[in-house]
PDB file of N, CA and C in Angstrom:
ATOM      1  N   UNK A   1      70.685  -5.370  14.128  1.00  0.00           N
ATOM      2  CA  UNK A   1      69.828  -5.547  15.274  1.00  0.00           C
ATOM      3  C   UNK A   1      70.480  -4.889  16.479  1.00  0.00           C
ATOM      4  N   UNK A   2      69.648  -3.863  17.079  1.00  0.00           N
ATOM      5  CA  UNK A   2      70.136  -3.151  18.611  1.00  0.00           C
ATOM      6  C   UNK A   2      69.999  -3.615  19.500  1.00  0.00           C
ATOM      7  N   UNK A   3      70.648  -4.318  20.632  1.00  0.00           N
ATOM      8  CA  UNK A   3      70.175  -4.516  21.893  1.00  0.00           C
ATOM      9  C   UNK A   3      70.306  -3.797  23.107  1.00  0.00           C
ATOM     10  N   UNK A   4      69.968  -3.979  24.347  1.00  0.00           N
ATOM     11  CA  UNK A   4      69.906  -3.014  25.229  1.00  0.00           C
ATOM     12  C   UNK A   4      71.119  -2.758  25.812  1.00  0.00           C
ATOM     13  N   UNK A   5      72.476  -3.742  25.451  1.00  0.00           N
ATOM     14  CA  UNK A   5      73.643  -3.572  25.991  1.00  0.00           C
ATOM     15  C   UNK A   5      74.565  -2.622  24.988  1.00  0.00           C
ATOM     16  N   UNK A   6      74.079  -2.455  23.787  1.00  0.00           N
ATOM     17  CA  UNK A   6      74.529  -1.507  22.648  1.00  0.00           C
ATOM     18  C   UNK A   6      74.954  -0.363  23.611  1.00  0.00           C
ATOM     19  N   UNK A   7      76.183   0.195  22.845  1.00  0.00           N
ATOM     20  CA  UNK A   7      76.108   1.839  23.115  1.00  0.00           C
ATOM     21  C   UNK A   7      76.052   2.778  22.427  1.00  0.00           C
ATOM     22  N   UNK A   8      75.501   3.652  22.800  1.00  0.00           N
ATOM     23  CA  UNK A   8      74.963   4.669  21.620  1.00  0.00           C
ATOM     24  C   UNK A   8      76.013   5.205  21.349  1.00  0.00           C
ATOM     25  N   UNK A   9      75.950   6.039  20.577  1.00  0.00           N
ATOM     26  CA  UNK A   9      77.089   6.929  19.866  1.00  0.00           C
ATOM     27  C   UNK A   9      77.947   8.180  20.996  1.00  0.00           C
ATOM     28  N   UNK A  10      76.827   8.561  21.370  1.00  0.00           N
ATOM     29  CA  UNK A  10      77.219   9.426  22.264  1.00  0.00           C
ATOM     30  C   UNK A  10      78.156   8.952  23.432  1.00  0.00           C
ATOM     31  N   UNK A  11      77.543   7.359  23.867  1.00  0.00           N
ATOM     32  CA  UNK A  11      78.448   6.944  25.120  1.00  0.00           C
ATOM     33  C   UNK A  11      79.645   6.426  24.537  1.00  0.00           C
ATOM     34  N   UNK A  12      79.622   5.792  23.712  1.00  0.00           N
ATOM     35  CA  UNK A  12      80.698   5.341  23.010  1.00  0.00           C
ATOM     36  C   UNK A  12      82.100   6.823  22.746  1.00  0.00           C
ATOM     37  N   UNK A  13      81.623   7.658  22.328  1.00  0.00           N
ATOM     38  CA  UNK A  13      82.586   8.639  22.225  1.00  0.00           C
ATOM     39  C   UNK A  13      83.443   8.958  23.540  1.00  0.00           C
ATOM     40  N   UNK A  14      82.741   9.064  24.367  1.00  0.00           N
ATOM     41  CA  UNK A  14      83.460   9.018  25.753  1.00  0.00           C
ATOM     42  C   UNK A  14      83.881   8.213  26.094  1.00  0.00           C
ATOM     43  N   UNK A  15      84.122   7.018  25.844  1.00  0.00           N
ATOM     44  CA  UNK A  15      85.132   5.838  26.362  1.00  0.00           C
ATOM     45  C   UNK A  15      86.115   6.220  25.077  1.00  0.00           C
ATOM     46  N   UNK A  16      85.660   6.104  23.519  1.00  0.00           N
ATOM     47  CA  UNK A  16      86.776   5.783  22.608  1.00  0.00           C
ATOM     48  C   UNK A  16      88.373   6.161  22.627  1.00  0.00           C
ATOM     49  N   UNK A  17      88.446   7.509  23.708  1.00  0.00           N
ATOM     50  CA  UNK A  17      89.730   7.710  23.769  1.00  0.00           C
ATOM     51  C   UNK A  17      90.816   6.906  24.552  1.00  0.00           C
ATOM     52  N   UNK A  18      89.869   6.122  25.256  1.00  0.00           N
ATOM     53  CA  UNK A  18      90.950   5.126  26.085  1.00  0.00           C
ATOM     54  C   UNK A  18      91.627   4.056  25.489  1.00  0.00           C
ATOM     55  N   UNK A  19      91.002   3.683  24.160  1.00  0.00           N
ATOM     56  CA  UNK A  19      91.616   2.686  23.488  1.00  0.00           C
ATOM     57  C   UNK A  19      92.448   2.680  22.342  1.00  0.00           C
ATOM     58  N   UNK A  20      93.370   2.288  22.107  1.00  0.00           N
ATOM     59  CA  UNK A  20      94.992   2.818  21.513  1.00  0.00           C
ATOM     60  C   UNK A  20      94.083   2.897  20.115  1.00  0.00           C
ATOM     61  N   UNK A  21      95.022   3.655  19.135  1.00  0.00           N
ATOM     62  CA  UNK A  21      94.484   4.000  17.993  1.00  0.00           C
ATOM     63  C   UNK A  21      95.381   2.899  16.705  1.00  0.00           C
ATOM     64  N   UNK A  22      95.075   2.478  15.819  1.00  0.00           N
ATOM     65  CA  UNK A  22      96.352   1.719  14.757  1.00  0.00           C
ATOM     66  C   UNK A  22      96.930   2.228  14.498  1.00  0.00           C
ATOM     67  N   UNK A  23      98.250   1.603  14.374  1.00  0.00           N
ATOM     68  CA  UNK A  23      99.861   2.007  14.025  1.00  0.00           C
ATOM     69  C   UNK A  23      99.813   2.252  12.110  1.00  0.00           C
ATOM     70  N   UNK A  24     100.441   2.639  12.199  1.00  0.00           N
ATOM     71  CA  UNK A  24     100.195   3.342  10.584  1.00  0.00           C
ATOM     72  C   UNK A  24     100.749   1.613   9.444  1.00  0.00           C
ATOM     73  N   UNK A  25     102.064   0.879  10.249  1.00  0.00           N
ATOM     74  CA  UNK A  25     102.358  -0.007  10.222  1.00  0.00           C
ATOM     75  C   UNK A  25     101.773  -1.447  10.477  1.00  0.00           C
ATOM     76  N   UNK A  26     101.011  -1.586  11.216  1.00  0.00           N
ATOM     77  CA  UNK A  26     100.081  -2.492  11.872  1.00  0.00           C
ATOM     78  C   UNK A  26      99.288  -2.751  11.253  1.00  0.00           C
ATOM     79  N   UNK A  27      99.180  -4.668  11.361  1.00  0.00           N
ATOM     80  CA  UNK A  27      97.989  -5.086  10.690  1.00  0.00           C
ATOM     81  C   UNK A  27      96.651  -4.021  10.469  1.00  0.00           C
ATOM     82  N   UNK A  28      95.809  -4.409  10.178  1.00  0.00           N
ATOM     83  CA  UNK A  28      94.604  -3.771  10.144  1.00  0.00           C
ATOM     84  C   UNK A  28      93.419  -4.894  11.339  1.00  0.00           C
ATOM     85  N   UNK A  29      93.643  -4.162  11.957  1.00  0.00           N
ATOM     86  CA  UNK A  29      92.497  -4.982  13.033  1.00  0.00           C
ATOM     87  C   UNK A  29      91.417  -5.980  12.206  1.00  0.00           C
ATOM     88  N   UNK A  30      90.985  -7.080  12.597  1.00  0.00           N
ATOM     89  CA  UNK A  30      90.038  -7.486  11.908  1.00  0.00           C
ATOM     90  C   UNK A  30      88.187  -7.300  13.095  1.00  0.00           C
ATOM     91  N   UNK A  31      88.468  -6.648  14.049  1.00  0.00           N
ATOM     92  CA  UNK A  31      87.281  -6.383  14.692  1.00  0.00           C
ATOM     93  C   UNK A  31      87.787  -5.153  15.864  1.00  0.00           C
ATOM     94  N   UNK A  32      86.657  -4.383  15.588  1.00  0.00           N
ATOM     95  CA  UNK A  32      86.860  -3.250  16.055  1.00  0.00           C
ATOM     96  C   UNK A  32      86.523  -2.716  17.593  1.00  0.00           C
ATOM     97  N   UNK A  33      86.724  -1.885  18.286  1.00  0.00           N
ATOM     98  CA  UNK A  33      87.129  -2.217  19.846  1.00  0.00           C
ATOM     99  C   UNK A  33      84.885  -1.691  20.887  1.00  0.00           C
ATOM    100  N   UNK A  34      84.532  -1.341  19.923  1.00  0.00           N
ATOM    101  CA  UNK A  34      83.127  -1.158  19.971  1.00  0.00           C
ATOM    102  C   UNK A  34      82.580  -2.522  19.823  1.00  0.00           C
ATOM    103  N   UNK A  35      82.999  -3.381  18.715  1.00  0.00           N
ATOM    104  CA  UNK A  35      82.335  -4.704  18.492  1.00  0.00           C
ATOM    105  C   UNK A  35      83.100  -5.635  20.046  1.00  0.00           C
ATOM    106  N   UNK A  36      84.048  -5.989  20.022  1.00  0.00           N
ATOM    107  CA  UNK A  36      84.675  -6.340  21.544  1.00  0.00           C
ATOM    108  C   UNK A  36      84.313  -5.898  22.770  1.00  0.00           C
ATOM    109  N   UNK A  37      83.647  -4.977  23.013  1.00  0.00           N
ATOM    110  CA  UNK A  37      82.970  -4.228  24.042  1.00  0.00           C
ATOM    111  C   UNK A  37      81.508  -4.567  24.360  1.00  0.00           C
ATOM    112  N   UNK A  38      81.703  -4.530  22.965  1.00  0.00           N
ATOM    113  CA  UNK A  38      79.848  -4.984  23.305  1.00  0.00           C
ATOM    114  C   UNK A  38      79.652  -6.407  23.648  1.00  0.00           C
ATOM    115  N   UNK A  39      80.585  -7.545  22.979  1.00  0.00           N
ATOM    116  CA  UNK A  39      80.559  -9.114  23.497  1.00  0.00           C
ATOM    117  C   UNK A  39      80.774  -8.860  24.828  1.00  0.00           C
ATOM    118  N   UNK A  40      81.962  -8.163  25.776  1.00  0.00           N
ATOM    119  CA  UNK A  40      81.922  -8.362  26.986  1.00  0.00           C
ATOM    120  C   UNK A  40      81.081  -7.949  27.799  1.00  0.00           C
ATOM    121  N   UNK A  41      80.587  -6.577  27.376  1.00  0.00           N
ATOM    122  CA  UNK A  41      79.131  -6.484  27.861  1.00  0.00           C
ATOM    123  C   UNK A  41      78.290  -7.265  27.946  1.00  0.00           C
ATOM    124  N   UNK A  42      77.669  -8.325  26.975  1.00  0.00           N
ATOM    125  CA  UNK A  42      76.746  -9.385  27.006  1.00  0.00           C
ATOM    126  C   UNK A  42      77.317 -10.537  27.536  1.00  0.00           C
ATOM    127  N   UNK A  43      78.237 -10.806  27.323  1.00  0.00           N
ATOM    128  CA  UNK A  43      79.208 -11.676  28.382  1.00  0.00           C
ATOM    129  C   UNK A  43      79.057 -11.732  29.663  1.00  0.00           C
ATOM    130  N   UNK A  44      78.816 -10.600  30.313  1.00  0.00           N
ATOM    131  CA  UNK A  44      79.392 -10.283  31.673  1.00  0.00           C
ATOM    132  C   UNK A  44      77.242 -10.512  32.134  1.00  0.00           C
ATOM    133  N   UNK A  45      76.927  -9.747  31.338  1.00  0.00           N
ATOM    134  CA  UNK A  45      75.643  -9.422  32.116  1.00  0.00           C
ATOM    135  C   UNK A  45      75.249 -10.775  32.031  1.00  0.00           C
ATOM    136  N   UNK A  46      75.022 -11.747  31.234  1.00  0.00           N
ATOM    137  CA  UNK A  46      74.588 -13.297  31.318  1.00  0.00           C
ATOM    138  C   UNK A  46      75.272 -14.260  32.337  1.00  0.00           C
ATOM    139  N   UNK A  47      76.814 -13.452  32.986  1.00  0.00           N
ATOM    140  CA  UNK A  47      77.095 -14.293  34.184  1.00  0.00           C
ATOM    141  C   UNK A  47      76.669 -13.925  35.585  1.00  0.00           C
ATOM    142  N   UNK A  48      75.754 -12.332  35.572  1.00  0.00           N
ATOM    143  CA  UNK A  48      75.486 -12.021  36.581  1.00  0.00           C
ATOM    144  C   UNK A  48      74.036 -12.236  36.648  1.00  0.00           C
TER     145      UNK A  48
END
């Protein structure tokens, strides 16, 4: 399901470089920095 706070692919590519990449060593993330982005997005807009 898409909502209007989603980001498309395109916008998403332009932020993705700001966020560190996994260590070859390092757990394996269990949620990915697009899925976290988008909660604070809906987060934020429901407190404003």
């Amino acid at each position: 399901m898409r909502y209007t706070s989603d980001l498309t692919d395109p916008k998403w590519q332009l932020i993705d470089y700001g966020f560190p990449k996994p260590g070859k060593q390092a757990c394996p993330r269990e949620d990915a920095f697009r899925e976290l982005l988008k909660f604070l997005t809906v987060v934020l807009q429901r407190l404003l």
